[in-house]
C-alpha atoms as a PDB file:
ATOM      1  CA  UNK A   1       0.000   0.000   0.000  1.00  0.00           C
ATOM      2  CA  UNK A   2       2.549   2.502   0.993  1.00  0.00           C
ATOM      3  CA  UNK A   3       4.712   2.056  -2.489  1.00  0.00           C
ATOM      4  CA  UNK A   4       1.021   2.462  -4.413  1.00  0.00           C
ATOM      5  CA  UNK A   5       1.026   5.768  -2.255  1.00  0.00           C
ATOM      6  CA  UNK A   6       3.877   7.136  -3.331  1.00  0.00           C
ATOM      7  CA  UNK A   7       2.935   6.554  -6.900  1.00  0.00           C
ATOM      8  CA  UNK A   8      -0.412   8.443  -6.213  1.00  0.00           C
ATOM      9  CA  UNK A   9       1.793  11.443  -4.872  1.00  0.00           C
ATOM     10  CA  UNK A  10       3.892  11.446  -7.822  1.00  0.00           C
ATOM     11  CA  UNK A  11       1.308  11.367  -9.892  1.00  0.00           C
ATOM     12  CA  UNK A  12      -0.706  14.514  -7.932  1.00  0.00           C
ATOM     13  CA  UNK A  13       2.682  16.487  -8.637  1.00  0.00           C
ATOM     14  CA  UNK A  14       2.541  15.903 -11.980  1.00  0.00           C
ATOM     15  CA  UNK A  15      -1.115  17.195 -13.261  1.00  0.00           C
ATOM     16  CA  UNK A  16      -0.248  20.147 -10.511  1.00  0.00           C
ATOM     17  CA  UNK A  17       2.457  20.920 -13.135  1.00  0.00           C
ATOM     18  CA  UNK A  18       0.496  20.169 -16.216  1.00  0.00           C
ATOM     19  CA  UNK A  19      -1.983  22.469 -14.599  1.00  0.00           C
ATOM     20  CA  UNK A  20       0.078  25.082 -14.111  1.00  0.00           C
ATOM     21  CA  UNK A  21       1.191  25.069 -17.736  1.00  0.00           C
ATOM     22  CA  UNK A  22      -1.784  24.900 -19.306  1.00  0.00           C
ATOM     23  CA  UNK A  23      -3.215  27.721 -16.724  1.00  0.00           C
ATOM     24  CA  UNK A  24      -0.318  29.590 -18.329  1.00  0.00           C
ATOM     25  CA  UNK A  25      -0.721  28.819 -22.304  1.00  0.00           C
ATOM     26  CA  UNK A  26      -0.978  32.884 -23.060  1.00  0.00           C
ATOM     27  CA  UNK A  27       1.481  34.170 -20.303  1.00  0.00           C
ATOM     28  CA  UNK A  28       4.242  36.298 -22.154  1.00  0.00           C
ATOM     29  CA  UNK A  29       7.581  34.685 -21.444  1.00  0.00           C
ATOM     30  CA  UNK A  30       5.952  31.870 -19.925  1.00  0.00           C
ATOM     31  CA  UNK A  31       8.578  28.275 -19.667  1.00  0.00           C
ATOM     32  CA  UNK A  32       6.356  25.281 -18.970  1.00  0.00           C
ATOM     33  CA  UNK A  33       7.056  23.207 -15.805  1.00  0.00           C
ATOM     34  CA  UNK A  34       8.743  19.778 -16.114  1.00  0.00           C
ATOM     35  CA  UNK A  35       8.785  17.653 -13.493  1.00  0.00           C
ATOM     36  CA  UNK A  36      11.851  14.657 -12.269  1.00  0.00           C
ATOM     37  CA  UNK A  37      10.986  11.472 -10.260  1.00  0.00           C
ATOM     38  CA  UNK A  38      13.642   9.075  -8.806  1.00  0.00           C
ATOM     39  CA  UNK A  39      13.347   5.650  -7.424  1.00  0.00           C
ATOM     40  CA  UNK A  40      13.392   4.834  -3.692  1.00  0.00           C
ATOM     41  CA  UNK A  41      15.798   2.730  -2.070  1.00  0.00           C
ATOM     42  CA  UNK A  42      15.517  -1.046  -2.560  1.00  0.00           C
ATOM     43  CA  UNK A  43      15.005  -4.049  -0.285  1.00  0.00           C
ATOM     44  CA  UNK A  44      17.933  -6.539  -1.171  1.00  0.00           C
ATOM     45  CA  UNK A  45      17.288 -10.141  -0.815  1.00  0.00           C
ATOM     46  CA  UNK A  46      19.751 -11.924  -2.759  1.00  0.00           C
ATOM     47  CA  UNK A  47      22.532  -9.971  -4.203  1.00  0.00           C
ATOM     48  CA  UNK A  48      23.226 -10.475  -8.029  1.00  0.00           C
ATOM     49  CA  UNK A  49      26.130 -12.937  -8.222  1.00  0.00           C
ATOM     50  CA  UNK A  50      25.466 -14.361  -4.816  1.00  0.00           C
ATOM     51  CA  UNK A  51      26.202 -18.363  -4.523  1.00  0.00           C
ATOM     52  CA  UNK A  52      23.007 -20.241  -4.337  1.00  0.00           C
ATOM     53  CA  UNK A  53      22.578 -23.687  -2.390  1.00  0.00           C
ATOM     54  CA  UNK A  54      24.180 -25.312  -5.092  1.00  0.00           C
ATOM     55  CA  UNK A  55      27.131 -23.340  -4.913  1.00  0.00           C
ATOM     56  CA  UNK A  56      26.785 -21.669  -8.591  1.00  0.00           C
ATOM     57  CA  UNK A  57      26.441 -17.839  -9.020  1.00  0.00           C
ATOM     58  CA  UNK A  58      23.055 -16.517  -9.543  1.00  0.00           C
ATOM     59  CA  UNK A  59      22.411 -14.694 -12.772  1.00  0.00           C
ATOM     60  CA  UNK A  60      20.203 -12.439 -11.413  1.00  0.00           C
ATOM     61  CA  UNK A  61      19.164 -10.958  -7.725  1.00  0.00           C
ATOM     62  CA  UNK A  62      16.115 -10.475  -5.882  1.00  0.00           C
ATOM     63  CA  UNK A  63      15.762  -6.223  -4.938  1.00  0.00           C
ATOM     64  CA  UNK A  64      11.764  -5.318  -4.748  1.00  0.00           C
ATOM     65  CA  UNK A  65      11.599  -1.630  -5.021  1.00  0.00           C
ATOM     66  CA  UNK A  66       9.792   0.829  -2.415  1.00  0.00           C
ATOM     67  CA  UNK A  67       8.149   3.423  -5.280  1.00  0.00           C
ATOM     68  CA  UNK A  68       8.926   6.581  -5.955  1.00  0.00           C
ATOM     69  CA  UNK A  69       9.484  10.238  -5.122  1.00  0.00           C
ATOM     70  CA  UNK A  70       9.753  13.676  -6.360  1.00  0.00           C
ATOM     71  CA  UNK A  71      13.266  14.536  -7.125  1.00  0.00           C
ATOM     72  CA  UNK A  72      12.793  18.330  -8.492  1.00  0.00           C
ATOM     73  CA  UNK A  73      10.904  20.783 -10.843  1.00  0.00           C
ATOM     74  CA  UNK A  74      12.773  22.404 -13.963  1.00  0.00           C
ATOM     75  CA  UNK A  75      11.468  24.974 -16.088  1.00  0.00           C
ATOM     76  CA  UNK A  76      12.155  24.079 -19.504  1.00  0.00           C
ATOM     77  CA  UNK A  77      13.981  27.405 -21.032  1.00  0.00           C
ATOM     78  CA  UNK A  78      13.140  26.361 -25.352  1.00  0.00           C
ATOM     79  CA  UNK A  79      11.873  29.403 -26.976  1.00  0.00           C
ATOM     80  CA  UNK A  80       8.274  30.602 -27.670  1.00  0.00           C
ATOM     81  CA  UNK A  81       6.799  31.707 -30.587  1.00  0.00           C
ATOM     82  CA  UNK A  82       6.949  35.424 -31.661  1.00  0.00           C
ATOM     83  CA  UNK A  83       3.677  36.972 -31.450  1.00  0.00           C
ATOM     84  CA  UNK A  84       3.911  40.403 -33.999  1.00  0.00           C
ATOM     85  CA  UNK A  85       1.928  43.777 -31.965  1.00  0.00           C
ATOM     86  CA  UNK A  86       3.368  46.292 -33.400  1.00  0.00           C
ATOM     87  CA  UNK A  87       3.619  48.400 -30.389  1.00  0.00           C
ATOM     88  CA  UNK A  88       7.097  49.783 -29.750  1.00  0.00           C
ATOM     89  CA  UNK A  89       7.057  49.413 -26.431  1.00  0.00           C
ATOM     90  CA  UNK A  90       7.074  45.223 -26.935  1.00  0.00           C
ATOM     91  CA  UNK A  91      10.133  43.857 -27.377  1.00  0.00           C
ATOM     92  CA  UNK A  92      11.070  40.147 -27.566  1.00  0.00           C
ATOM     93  CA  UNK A  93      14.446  38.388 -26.967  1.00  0.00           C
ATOM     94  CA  UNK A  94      15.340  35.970 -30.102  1.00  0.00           C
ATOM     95  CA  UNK A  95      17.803  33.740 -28.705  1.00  0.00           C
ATOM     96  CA  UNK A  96      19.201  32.907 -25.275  1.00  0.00           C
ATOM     97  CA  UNK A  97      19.177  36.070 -22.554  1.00  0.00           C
ATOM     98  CA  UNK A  98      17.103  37.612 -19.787  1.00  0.00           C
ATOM     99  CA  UNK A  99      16.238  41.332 -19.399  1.00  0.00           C
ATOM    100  CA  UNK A 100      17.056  41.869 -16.007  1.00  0.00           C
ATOM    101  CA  UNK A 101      14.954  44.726 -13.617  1.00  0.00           C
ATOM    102  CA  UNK A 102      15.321  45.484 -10.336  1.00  0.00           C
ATOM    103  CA  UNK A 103      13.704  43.036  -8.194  1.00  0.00           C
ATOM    104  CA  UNK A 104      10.615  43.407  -5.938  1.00  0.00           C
ATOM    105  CA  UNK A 105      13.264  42.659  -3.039  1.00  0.00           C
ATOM    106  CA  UNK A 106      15.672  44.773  -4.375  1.00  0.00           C
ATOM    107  CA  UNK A 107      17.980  42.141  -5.453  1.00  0.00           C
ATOM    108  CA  UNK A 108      18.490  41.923  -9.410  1.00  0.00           C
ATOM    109  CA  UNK A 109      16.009  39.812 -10.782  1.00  0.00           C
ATOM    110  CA  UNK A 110      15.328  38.435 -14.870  1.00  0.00           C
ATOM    111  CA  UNK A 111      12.442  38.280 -17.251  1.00  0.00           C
ATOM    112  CA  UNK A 112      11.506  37.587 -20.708  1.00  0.00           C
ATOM    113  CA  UNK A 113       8.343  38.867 -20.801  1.00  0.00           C
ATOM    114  CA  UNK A 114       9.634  42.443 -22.919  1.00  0.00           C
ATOM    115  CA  UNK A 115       6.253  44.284 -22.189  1.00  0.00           C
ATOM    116  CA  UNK A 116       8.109  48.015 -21.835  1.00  0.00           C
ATOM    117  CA  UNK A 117       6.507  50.784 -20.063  1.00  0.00           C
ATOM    118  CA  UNK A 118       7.829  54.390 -18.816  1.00  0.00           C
ATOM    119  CA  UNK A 119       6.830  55.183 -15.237  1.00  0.00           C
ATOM    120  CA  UNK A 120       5.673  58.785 -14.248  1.00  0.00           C
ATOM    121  CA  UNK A 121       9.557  59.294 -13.603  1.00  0.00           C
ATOM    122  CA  UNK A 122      10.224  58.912 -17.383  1.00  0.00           C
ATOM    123  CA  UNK A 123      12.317  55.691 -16.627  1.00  0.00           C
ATOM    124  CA  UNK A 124      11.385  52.420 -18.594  1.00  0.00           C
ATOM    125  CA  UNK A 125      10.093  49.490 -16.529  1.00  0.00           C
ATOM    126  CA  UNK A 126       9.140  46.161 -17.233  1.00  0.00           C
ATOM    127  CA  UNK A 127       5.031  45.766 -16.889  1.00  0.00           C
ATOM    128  CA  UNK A 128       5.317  45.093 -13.159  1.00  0.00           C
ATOM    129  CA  UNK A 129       6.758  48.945 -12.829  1.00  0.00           C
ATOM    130  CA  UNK A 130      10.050  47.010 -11.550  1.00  0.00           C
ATOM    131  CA  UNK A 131      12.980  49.442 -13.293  1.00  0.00           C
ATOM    132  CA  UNK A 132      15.186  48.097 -16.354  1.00  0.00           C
ATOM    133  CA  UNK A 133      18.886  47.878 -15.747  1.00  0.00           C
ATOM    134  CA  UNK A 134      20.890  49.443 -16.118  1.00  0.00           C
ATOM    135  CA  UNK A 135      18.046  52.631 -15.995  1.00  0.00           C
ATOM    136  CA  UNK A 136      17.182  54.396 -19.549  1.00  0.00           C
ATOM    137  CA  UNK A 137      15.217  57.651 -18.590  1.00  0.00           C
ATOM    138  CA  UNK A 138      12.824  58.704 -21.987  1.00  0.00           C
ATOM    139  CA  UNK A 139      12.124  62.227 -22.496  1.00  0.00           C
ATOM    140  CA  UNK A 140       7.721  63.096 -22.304  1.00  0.00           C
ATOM    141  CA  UNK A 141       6.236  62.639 -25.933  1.00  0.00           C
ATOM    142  CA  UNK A 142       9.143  60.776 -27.238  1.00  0.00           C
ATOM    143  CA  UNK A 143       9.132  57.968 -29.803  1.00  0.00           C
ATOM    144  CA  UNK A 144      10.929  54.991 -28.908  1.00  0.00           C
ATOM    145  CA  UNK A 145      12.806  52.877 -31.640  1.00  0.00           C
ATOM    146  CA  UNK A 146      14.938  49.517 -30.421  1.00  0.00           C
ATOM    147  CA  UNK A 147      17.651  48.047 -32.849  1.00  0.00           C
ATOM    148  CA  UNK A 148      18.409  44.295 -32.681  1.00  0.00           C
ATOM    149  CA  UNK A 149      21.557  45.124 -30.557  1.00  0.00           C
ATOM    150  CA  UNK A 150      19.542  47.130 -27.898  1.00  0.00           C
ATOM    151  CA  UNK A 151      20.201  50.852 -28.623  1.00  0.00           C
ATOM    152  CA  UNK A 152      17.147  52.803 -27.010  1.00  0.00           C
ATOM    153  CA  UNK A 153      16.453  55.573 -29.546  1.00  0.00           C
ATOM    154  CA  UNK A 154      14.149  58.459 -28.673  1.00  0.00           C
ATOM    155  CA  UNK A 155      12.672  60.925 -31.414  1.00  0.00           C
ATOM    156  CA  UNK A 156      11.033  64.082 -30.049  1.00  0.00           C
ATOM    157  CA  UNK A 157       9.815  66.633 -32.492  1.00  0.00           C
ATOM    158  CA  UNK A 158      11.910  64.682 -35.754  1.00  0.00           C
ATOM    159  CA  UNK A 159      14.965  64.685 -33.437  1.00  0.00           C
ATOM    160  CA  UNK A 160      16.464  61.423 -33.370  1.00  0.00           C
ATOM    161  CA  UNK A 161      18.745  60.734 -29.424  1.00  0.00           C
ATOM    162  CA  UNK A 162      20.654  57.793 -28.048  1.00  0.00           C
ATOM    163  CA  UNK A 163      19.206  57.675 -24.866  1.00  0.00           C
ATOM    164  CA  UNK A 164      21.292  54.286 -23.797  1.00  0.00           C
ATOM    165  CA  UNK A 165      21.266  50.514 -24.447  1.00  0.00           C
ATOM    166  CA  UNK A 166      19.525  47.401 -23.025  1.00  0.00           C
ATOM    167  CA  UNK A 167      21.744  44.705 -21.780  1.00  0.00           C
ATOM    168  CA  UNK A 168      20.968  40.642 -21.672  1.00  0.00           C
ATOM    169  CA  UNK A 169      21.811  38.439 -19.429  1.00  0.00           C
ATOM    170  CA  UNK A 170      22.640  34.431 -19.136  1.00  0.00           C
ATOM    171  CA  UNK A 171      23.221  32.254 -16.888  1.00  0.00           C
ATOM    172  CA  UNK A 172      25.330  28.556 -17.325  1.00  0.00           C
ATOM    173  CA  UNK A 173      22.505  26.796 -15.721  1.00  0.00           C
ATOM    174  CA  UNK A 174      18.619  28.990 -16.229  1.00  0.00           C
ATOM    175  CA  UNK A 175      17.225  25.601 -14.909  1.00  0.00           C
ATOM    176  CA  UNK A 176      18.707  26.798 -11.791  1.00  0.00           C
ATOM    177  CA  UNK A 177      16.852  29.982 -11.074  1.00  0.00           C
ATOM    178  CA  UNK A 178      14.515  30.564  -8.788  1.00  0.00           C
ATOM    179  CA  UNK A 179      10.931  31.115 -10.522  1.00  0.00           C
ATOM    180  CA  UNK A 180       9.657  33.935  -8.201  1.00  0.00           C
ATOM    181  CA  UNK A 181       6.143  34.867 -10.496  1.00  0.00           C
ATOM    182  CA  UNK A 182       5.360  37.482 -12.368  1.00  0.00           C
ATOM    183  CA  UNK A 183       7.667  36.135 -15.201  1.00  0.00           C
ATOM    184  CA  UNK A 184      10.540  37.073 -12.835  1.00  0.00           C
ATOM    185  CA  UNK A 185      13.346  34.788 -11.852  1.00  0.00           C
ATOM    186  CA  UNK A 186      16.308  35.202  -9.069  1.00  0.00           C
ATOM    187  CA  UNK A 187      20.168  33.800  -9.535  1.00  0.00           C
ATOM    188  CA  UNK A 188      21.005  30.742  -7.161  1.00  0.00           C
ATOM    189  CA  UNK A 189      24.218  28.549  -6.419  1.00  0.00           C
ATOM    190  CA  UNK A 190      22.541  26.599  -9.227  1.00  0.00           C
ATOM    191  CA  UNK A 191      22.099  28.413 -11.766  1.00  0.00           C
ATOM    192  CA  UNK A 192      25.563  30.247 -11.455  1.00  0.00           C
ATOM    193  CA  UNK A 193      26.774  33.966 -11.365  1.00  0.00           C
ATOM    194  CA  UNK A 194      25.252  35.924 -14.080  1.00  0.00           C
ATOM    195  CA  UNK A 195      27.246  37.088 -16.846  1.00  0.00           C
ATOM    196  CA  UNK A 196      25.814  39.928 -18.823  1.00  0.00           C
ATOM    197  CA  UNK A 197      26.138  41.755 -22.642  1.00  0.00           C
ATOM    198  CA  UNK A 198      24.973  42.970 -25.616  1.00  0.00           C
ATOM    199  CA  UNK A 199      22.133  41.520 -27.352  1.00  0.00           C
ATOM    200  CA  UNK A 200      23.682  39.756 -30.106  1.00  0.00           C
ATOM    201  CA  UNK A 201      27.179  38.990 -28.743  1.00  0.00           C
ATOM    202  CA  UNK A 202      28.302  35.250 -28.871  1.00  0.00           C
ATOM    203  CA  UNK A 203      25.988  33.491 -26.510  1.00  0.00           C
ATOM    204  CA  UNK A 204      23.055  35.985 -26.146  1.00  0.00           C
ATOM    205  CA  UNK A 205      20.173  36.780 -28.672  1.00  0.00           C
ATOM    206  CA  UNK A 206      18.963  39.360 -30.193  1.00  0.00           C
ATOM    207  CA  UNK A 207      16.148  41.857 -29.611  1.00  0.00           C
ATOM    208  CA  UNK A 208      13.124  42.617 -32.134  1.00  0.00           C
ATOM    209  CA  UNK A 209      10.857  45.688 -31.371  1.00  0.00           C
ATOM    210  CA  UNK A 210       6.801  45.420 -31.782  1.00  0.00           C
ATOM    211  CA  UNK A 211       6.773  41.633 -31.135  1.00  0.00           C
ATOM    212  CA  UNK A 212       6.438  39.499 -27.814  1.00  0.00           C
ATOM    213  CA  UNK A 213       7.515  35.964 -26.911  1.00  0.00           C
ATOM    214  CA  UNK A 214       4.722  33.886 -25.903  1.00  0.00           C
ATOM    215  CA  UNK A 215       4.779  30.795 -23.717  1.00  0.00           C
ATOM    216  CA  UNK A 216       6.369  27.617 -25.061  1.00  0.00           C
ATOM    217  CA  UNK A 217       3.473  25.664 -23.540  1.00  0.00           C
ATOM    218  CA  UNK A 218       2.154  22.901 -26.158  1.00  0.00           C
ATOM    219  CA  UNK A 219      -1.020  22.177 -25.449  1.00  0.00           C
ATOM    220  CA  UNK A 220      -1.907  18.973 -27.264  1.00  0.00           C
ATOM    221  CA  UNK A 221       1.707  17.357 -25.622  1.00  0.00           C
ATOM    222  CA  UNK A 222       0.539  18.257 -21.947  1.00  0.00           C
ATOM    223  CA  UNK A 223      -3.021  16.944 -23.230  1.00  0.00           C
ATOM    224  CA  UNK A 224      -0.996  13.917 -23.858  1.00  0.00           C
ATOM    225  CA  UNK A 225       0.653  13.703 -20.443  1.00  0.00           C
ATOM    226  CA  UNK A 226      -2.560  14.532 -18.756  1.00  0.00           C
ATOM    227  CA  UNK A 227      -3.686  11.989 -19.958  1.00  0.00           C
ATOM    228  CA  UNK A 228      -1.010   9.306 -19.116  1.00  0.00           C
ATOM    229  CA  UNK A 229      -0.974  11.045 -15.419  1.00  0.00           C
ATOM    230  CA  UNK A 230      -4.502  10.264 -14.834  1.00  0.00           C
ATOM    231  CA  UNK A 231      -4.437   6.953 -15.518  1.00  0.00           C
ATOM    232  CA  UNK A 232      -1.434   6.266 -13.805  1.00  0.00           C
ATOM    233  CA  UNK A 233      -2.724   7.664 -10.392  1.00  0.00           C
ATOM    234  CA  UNK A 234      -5.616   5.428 -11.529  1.00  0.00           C
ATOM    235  CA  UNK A 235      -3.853   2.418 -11.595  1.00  0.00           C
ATOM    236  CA  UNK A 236      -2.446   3.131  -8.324  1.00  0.00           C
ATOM    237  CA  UNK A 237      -5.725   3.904  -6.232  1.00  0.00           C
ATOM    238  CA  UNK A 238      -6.885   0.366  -7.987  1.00  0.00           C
ATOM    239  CA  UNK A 239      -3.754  -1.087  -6.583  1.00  0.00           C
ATOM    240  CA  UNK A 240      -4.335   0.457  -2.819  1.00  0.00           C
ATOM    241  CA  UNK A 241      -7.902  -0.879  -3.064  1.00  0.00           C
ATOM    242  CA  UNK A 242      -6.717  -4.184  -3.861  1.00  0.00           C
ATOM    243  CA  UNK A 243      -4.160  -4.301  -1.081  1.00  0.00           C
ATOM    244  CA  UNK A 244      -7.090  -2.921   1.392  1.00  0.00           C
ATOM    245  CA  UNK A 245      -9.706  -5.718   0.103  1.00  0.00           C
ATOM    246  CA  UNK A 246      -6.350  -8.263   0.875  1.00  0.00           C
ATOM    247  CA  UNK A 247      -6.117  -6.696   4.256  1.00  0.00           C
ATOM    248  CA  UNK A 248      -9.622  -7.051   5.240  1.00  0.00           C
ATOM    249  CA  UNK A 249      -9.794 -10.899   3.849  1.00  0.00           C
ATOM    250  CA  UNK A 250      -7.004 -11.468   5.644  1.00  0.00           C
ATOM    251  CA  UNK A 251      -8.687  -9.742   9.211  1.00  0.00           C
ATOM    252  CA  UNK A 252     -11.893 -11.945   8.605  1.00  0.00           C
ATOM    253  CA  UNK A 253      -9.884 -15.255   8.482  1.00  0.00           C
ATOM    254  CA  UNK A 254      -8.110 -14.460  11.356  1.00  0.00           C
ATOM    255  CA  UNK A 255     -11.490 -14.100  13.418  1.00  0.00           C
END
């Protein structure tokens, strides 16, 4: 019963994930939620190789396992598709690379979701008002045009000025962040010290104005795995029924 448990657990884990994902099928930036099992420990026994009665090796052992576990959650960091606005305050990252803002605890945090704004200070912000970084102040009325390498243009009255450039970061390991919502995620021991650039330079994408990434959630695959989930926590509650009906046979003959 207990191994037929932990199969039910793992199995509630997984449609929580799925859930989430699909939940989030038109977030901006979105990276779908995969989630990592392991095996428990085993109960050896016969060892493989051990010398029988007969004194000859045996080919194989005897190690019944004890189910299963969650082992971790990884977000999945494969691009989403471009969706075209128009507006030139959307910007999407084409490649590998975070914007990063400062965060909500005031430690640098990263986003993909490239939904620009300018707060009533004039400085551009991400659409959580949380400040780009480094800080681009745009002049009232102004224009905004973004190149592919990041250079923040502003026209005001036909006059064309450089008002800075956005920066990307990377990370070695982006499975490693910390997903803190609102398309925001924190650096950890896992995912590495971040190392920062211009969009474009070797290792970091590019940027394209008046288009968005959306979420790289497919929805007929996590239909799929649904699918497969449910009828795996199925089989298990058929197997912990089974092992209760054995347990109660078993009571009544002991009476």
């Amino acid at each position: 019963m207990w191994i037929s448990k932990t199969g039910v657990q793992a199995q509630d884990a997984k449609l929580q994930a799925i859930a989430n994902n699909l939940a989030n099928v038109n977030t901006v930036g979105f990276k779908r939620d995969r989630v990592m099992f392991e095996d428990l420990f085993y109960q050896v026994e016969r060892q493989p190789g051990a010398q029988g009665e007969d004194g000859a090796a045996a080919p194989a052992g005897v190690q019944l396992g004890n189910g299963t576990r969650l082992v971790g959650t990884q977000k999945v960091f494969t691009n989403g598709g471009m969706q075209t606005t128009g507006q030139n305050m959307d910007v999407a990252i084409v490649g590998q690379g975070f914007l990063q803002v400062e965060g909500p605890n005031g430690r640098p945090a990263y986003t993909r979701a490239g939904q620009l704004q300018v707060n009533a200070e004039g400085r551009l912000t991400n659409a959580q008002g949380l400040r780009i970084q480094p800080e681009i102040t745009v002049p009232a009325g102004a224009t905004l045009t973004i190149s592919e390498n990041g250079t923040v243009t502003a026209t005001v009255n036909g006059t064309p000025n450089e008002l800075g450039q956005l920066r990307l970061t990377n990370f070695t390991n982006p499975t490693g962040l910390l997903a803190l919502g609102d398309n925001l995620y924190q650096e950890t021991t896992a995912s590495g010290a971040p190392t920062e650039g211009l969009p474009g330079a070797e290792g970091l994408g590019k940027i394209k104005q008046g288009a968005l990434e959306g979420s790289n959630v497919q929805v007929v695959e996590e239909m799929v795995d649904m699918i497969a989930a449910q009828r795996t926590y199925e089989m298990n509650t058929k197997v912990l029924s089974a092992a209760d009906s054995m347990l109660q046979y078993l009571s009544q003959a002991v009476r």
